[in-house]
PDB file of N, CA and C in Angstrom:
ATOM      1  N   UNK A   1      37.854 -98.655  -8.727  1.00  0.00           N
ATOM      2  CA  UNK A   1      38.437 -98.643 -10.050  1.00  0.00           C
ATOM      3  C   UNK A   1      38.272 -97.266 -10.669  1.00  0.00           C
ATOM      4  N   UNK A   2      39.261 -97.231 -11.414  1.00  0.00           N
ATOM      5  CA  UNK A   2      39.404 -95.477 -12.667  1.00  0.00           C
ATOM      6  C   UNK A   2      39.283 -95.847 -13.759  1.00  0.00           C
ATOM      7  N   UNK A   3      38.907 -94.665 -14.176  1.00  0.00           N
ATOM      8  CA  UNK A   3      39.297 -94.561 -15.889  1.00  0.00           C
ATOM      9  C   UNK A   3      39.508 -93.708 -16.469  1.00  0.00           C
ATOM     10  N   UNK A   4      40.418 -93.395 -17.398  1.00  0.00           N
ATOM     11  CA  UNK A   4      40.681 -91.979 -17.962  1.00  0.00           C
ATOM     12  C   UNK A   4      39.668 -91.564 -18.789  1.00  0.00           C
ATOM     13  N   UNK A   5      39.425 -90.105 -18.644  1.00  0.00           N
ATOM     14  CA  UNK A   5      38.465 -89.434 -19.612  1.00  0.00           C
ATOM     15  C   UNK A   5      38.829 -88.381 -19.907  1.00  0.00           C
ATOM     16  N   UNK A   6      38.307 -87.994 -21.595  1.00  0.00           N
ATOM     17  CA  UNK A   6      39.148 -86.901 -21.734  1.00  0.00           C
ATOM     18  C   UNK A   6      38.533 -85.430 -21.240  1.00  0.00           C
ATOM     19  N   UNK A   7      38.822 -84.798 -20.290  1.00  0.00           N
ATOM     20  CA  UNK A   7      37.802 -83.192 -19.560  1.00  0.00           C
ATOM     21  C   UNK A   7      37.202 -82.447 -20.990  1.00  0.00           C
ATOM     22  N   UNK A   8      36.032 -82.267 -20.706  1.00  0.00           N
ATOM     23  CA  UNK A   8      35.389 -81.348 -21.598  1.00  0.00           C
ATOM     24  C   UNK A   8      35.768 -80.191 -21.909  1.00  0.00           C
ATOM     25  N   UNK A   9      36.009 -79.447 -23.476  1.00  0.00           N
ATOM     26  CA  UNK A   9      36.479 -78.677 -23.902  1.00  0.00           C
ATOM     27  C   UNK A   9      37.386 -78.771 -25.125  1.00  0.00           C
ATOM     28  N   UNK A  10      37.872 -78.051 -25.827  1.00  0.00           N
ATOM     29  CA  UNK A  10      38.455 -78.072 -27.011  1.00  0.00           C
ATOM     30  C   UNK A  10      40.240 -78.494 -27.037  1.00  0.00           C
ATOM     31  N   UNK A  11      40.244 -78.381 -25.898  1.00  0.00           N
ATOM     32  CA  UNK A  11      41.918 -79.322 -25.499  1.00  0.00           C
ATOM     33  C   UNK A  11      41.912 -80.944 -25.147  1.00  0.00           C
ATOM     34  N   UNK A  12      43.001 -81.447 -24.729  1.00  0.00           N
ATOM     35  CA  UNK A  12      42.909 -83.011 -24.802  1.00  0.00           C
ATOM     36  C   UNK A  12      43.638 -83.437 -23.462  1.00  0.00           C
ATOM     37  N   UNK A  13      43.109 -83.008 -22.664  1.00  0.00           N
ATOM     38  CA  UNK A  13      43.811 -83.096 -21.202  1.00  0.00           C
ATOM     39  C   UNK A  13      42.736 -84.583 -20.939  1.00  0.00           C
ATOM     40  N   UNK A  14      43.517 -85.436 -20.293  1.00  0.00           N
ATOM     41  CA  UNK A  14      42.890 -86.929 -19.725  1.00  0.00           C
ATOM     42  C   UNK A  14      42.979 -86.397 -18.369  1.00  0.00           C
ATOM     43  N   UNK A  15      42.133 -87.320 -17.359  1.00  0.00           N
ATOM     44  CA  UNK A  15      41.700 -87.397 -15.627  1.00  0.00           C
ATOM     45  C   UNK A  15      41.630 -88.605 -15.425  1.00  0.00           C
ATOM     46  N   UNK A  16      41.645 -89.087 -14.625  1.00  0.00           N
ATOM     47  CA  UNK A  16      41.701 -90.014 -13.814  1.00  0.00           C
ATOM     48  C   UNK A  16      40.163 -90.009 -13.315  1.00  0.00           C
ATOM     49  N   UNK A  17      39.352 -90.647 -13.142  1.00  0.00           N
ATOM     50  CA  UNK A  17      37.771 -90.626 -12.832  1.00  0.00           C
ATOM     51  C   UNK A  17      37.460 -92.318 -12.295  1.00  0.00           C
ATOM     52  N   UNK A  18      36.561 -92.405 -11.357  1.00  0.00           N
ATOM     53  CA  UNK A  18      35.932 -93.268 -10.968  1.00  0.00           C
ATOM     54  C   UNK A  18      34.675 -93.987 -11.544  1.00  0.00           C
ATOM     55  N   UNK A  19      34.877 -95.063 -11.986  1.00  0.00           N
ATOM     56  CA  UNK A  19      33.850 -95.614 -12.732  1.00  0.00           C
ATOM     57  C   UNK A  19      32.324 -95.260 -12.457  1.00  0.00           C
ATOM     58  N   UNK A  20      32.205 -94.650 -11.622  1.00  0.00           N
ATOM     59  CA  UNK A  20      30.526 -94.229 -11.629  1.00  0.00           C
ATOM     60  C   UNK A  20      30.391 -92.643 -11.514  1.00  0.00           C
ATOM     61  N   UNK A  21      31.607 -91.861 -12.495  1.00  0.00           N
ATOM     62  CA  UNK A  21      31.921 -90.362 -12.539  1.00  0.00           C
ATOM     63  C   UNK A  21      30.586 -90.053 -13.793  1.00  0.00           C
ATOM     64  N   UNK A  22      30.504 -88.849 -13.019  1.00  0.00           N
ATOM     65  CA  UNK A  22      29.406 -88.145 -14.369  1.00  0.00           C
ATOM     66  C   UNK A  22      30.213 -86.557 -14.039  1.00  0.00           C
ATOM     67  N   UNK A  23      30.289 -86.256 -15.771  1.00  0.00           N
ATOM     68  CA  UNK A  23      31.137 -85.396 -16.347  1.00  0.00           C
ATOM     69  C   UNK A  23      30.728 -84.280 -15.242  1.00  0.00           C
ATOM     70  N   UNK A  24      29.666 -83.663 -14.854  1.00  0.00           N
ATOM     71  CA  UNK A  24      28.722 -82.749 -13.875  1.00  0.00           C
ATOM     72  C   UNK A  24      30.207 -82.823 -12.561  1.00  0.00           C
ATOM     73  N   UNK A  25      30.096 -83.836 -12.017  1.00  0.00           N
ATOM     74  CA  UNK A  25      30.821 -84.180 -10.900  1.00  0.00           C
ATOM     75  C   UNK A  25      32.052 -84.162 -10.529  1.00  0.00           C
ATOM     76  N   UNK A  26      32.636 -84.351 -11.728  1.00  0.00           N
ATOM     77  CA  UNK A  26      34.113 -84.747 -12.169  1.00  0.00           C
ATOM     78  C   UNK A  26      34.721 -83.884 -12.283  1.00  0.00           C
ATOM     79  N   UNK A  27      34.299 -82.778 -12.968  1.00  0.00           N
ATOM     80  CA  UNK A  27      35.235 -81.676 -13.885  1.00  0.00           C
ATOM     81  C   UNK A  27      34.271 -80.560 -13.540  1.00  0.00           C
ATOM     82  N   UNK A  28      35.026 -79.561 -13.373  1.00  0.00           N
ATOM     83  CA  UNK A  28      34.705 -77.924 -12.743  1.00  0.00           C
ATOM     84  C   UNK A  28      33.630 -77.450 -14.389  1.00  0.00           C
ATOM     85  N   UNK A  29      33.755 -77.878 -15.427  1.00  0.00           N
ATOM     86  CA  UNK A  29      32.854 -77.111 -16.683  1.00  0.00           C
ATOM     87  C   UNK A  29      32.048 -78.672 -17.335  1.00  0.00           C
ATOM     88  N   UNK A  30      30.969 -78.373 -17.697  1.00  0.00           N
ATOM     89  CA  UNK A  30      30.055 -79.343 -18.600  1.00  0.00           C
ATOM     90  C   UNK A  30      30.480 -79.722 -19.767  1.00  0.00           C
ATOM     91  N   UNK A  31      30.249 -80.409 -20.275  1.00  0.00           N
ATOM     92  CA  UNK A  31      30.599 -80.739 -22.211  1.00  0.00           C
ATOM     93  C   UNK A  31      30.144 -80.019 -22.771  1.00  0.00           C
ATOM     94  N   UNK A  32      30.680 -79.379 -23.540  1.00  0.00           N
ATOM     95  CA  UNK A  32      30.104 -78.408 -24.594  1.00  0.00           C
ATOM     96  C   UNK A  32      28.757 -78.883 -25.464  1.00  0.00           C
ATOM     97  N   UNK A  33      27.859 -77.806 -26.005  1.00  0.00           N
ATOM     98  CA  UNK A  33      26.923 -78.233 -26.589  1.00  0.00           C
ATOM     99  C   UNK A  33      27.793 -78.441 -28.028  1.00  0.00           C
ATOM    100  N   UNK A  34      27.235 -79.543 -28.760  1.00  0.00           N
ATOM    101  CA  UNK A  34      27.416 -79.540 -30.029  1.00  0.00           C
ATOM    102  C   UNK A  34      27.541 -78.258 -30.499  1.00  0.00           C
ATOM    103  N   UNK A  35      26.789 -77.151 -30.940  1.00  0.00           N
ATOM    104  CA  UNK A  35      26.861 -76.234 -32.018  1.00  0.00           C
ATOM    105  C   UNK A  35      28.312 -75.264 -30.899  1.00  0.00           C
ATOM    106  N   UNK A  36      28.110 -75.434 -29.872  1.00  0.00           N
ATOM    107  CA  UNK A  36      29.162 -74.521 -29.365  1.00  0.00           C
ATOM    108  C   UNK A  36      30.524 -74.961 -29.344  1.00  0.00           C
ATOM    109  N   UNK A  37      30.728 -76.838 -29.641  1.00  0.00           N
ATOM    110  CA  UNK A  37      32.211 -76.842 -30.018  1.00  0.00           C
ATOM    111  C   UNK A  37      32.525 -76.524 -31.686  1.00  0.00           C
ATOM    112  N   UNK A  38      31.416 -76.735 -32.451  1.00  0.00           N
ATOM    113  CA  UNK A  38      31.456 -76.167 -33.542  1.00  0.00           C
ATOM    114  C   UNK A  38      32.388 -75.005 -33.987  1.00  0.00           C
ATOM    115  N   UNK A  39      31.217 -74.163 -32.991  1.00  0.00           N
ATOM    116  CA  UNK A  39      31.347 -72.462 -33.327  1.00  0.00           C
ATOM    117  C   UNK A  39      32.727 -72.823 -32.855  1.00  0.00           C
ATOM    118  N   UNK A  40      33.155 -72.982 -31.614  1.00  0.00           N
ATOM    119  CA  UNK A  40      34.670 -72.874 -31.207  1.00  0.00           C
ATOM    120  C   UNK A  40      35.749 -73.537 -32.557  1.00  0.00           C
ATOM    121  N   UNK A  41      35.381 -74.568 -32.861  1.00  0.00           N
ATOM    122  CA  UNK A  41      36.404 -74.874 -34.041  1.00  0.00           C
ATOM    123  C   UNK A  41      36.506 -74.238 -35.288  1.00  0.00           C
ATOM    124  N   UNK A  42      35.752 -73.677 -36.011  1.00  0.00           N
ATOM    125  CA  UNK A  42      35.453 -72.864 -36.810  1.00  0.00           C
ATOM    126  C   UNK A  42      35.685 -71.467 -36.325  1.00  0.00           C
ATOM    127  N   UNK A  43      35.730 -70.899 -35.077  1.00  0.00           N
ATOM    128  CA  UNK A  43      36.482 -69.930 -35.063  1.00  0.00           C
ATOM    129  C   UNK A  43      38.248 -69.460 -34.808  1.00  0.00           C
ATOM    130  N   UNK A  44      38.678 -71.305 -34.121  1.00  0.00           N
ATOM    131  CA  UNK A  44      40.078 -71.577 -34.083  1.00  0.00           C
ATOM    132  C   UNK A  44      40.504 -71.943 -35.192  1.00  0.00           C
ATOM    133  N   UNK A  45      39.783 -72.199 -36.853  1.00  0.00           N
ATOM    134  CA  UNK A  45      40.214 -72.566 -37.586  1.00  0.00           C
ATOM    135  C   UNK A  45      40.678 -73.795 -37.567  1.00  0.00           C
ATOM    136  N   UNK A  46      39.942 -74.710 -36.777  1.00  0.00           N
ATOM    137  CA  UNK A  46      40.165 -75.859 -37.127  1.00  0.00           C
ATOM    138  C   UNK A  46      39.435 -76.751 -38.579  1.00  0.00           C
ATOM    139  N   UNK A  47      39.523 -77.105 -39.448  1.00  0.00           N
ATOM    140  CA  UNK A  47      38.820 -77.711 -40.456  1.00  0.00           C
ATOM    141  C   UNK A  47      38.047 -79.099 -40.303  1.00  0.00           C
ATOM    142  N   UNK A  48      38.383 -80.085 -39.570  1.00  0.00           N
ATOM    143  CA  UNK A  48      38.031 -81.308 -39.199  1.00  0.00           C
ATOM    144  C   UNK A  48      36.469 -81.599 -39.068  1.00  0.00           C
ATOM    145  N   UNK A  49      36.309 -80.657 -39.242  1.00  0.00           N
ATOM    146  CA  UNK A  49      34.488 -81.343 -39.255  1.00  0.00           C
ATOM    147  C   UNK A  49      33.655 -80.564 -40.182  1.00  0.00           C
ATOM    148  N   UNK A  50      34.336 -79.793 -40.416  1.00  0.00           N
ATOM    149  CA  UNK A  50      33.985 -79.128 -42.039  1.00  0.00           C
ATOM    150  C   UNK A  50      34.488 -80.114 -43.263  1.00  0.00           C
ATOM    151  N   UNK A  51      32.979 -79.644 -44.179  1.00  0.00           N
ATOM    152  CA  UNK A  51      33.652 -80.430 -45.382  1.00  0.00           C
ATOM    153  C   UNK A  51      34.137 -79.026 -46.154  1.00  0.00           C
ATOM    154  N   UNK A  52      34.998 -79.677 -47.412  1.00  0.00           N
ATOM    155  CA  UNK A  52      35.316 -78.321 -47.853  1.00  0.00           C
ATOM    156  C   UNK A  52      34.310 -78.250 -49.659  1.00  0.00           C
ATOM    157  N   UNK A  53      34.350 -76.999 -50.062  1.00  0.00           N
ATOM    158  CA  UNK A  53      33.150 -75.896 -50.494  1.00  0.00           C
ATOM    159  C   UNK A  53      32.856 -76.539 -51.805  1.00  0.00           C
ATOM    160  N   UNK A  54      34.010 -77.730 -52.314  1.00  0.00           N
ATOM    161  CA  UNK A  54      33.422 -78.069 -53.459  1.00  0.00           C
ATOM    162  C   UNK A  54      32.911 -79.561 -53.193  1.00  0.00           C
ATOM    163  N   UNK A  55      32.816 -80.175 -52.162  1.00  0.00           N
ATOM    164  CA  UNK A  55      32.335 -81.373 -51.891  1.00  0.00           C
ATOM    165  C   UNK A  55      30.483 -80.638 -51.420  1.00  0.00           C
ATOM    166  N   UNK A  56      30.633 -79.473 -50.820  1.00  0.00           N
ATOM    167  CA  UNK A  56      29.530 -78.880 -50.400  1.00  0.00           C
ATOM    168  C   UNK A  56      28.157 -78.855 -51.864  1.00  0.00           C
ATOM    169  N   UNK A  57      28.848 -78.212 -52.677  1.00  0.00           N
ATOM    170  CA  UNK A  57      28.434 -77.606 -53.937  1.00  0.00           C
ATOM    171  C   UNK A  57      28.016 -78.870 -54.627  1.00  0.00           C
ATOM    172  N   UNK A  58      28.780 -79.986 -54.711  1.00  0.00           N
ATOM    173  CA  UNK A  58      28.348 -81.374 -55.820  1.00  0.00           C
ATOM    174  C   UNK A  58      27.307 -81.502 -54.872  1.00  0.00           C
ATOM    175  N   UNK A  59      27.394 -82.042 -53.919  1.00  0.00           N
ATOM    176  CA  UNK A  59      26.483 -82.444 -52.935  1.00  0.00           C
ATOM    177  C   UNK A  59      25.312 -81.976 -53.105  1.00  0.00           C
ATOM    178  N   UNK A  60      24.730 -80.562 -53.723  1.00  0.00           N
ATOM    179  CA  UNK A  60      23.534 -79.983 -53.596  1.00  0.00           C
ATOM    180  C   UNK A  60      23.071 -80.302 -55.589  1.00  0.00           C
ATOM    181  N   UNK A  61      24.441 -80.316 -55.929  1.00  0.00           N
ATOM    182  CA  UNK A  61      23.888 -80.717 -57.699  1.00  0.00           C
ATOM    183  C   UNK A  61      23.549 -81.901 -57.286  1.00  0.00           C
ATOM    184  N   UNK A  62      23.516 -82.963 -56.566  1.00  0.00           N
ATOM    185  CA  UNK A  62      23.000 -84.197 -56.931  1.00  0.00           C
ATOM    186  C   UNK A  62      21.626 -84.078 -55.976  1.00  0.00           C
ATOM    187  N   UNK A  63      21.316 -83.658 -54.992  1.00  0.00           N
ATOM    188  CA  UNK A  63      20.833 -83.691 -54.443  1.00  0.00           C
ATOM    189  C   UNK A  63      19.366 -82.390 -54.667  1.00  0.00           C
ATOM    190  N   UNK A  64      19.755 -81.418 -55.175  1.00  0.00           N
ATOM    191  CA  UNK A  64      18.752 -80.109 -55.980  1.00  0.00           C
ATOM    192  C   UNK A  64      17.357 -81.145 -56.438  1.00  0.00           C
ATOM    193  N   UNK A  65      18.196 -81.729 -57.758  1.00  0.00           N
ATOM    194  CA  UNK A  65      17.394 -82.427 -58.491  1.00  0.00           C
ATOM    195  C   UNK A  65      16.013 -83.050 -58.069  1.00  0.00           C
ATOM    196  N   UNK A  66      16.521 -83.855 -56.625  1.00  0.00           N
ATOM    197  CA  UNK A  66      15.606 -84.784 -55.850  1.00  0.00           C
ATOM    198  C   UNK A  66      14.404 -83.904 -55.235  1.00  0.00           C
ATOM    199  N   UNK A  67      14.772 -82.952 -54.465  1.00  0.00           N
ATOM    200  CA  UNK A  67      14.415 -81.827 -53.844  1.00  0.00           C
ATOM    201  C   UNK A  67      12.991 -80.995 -54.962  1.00  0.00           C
ATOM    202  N   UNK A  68      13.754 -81.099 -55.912  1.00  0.00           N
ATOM    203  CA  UNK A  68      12.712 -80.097 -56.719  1.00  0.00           C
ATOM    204  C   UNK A  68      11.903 -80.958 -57.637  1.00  0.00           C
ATOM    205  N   UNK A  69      12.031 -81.740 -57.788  1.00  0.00           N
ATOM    206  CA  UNK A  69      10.943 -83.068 -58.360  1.00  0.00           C
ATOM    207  C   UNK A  69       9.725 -83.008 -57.889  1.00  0.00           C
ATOM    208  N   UNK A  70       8.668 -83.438 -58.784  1.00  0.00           N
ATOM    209  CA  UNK A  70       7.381 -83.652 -58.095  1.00  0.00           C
ATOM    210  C   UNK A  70       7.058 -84.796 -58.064  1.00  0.00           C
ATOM    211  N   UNK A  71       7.680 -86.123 -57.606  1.00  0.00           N
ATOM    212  CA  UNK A  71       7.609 -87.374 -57.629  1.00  0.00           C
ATOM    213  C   UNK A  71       6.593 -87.624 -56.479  1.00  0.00           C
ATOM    214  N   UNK A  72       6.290 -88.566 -56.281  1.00  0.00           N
ATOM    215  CA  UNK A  72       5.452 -89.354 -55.926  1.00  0.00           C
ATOM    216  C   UNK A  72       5.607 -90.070 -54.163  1.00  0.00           C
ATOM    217  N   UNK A  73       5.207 -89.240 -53.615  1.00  0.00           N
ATOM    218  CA  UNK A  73       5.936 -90.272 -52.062  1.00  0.00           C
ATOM    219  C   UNK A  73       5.068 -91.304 -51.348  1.00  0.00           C
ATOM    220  N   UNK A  74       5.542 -92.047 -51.264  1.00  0.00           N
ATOM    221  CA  UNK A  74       4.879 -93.541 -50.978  1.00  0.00           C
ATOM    222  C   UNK A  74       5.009 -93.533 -49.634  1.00  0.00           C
ATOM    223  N   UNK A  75       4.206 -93.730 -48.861  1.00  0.00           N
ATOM    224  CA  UNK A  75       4.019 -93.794 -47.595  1.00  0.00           C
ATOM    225  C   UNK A  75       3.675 -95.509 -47.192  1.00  0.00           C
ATOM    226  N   UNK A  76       4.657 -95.983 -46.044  1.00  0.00           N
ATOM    227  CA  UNK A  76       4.854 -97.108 -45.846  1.00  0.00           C
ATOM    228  C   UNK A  76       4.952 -97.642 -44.013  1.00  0.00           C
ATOM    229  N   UNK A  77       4.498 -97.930 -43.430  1.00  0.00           N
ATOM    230  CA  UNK A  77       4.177 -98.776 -42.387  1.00  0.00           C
ATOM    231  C   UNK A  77       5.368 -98.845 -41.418  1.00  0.00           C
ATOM    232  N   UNK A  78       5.909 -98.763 -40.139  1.00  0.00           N
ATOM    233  CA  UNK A  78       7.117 -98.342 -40.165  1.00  0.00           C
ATOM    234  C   UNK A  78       7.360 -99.693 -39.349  1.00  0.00           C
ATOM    235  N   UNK A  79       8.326-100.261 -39.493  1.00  0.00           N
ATOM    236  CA  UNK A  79       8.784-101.715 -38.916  1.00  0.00           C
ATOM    237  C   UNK A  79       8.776-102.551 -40.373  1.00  0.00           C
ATOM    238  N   UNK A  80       8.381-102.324 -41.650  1.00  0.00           N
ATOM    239  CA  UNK A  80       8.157-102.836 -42.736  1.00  0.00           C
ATOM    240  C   UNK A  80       9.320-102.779 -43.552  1.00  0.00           C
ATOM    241  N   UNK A  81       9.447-103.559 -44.228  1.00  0.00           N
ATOM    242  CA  UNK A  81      10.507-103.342 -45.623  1.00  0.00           C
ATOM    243  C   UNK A  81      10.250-101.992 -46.438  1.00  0.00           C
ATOM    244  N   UNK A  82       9.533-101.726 -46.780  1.00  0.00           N
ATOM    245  CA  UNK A  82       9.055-100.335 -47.591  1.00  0.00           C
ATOM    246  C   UNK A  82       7.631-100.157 -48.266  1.00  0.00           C
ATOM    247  N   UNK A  83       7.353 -99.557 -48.835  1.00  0.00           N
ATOM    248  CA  UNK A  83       6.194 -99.123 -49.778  1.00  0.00           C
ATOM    249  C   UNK A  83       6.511-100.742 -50.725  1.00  0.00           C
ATOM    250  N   UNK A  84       5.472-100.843 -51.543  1.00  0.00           N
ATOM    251  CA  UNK A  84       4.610-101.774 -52.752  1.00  0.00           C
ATOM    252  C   UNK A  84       5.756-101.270 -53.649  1.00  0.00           C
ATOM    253  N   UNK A  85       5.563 -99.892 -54.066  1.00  0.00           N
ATOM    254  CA  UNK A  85       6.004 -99.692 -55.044  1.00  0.00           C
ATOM    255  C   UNK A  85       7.441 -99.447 -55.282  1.00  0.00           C
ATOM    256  N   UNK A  86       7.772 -99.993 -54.253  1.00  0.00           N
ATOM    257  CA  UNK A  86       9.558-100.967 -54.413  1.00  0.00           C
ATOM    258  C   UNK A  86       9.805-101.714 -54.546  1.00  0.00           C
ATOM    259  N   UNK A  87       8.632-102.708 -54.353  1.00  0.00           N
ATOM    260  CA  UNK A  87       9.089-104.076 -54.425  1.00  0.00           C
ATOM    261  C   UNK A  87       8.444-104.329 -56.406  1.00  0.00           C
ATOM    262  N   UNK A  88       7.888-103.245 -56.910  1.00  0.00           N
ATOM    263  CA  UNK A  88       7.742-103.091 -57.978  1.00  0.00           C
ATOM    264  C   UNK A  88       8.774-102.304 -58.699  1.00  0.00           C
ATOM    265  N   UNK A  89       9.478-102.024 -58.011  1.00  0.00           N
ATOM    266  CA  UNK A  89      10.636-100.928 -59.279  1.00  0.00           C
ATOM    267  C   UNK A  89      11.687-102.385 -58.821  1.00  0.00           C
ATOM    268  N   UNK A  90      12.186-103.080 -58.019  1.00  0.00           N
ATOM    269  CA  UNK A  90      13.095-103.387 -58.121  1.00  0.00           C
ATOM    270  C   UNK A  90      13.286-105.529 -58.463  1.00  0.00           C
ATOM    271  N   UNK A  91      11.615-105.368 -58.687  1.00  0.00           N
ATOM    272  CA  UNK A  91      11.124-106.741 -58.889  1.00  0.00           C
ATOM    273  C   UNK A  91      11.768-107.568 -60.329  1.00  0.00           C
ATOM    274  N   UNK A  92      12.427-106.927 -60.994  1.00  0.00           N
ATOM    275  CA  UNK A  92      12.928-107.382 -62.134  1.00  0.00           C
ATOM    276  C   UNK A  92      13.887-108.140 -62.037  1.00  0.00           C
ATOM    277  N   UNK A  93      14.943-107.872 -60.761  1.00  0.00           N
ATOM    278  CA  UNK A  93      16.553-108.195 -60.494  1.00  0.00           C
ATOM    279  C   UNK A  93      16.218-108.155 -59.464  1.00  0.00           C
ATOM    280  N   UNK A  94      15.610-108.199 -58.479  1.00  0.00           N
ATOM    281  CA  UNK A  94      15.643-108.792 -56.654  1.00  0.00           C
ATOM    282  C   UNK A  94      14.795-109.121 -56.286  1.00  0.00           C
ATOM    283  N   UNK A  95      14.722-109.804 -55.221  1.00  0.00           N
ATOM    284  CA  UNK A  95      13.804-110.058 -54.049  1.00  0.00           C
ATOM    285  C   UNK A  95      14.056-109.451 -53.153  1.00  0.00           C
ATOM    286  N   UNK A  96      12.675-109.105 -52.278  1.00  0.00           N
ATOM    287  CA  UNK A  96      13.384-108.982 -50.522  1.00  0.00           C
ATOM    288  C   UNK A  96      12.816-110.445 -49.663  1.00  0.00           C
ATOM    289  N   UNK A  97      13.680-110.434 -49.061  1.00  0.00           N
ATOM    290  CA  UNK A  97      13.093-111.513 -47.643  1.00  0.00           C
ATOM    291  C   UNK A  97      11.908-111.724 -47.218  1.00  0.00           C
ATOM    292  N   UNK A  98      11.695-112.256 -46.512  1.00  0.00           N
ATOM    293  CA  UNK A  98      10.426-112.664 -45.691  1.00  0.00           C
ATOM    294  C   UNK A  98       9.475-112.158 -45.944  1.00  0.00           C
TER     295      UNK A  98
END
């Protein structure tokens, strides 16, 4: 049995491959690393995985705020619902489960 896959790289060429294909085997070049199809799209000017500069900018006004606070971090048990002191901020109007 086959299956189409699309060859690694910034074009959209499909192959024909055998269900127990590894990309190594298949195709003469590797998959690109993440930051290197990046760099490649951002230098072809592609936009698609960029956000654009004013979604960038709100993003850091809402987010500054949190960042520069000297609040309080609650450290909590990991497999757990959360810290105590959630089930105290939000004990007015919810429950949690079990």
């Amino acid at each position: 049995m086959v299956f189409r896959a699309k060859e690694p790289g910034p074009g959209m060429a499909l192959d024909a491959v055998p269900m127990d294909f590894s990309y190594g085997g298949s195709f003469r070049t590797l998959p690109t690393e993440a930051y290197e199809r990046l760099l490649h799209d951002a230098m072809a000017g592609d936009q698609t995985l960029f956000l654009r500069e004013d979604a960038v900018e709100r993003s850091w006004e809402i987010v500054a705020p949190v960042l520069d606070s000297s609040a309080t971090v609650h450290s909590y048990a990991a497999g757990t619902w959360g810290p105590g002191a959630a089930d105290e901020l939000i004990a007015p109007r919810a429950s949690r489960p079990g």
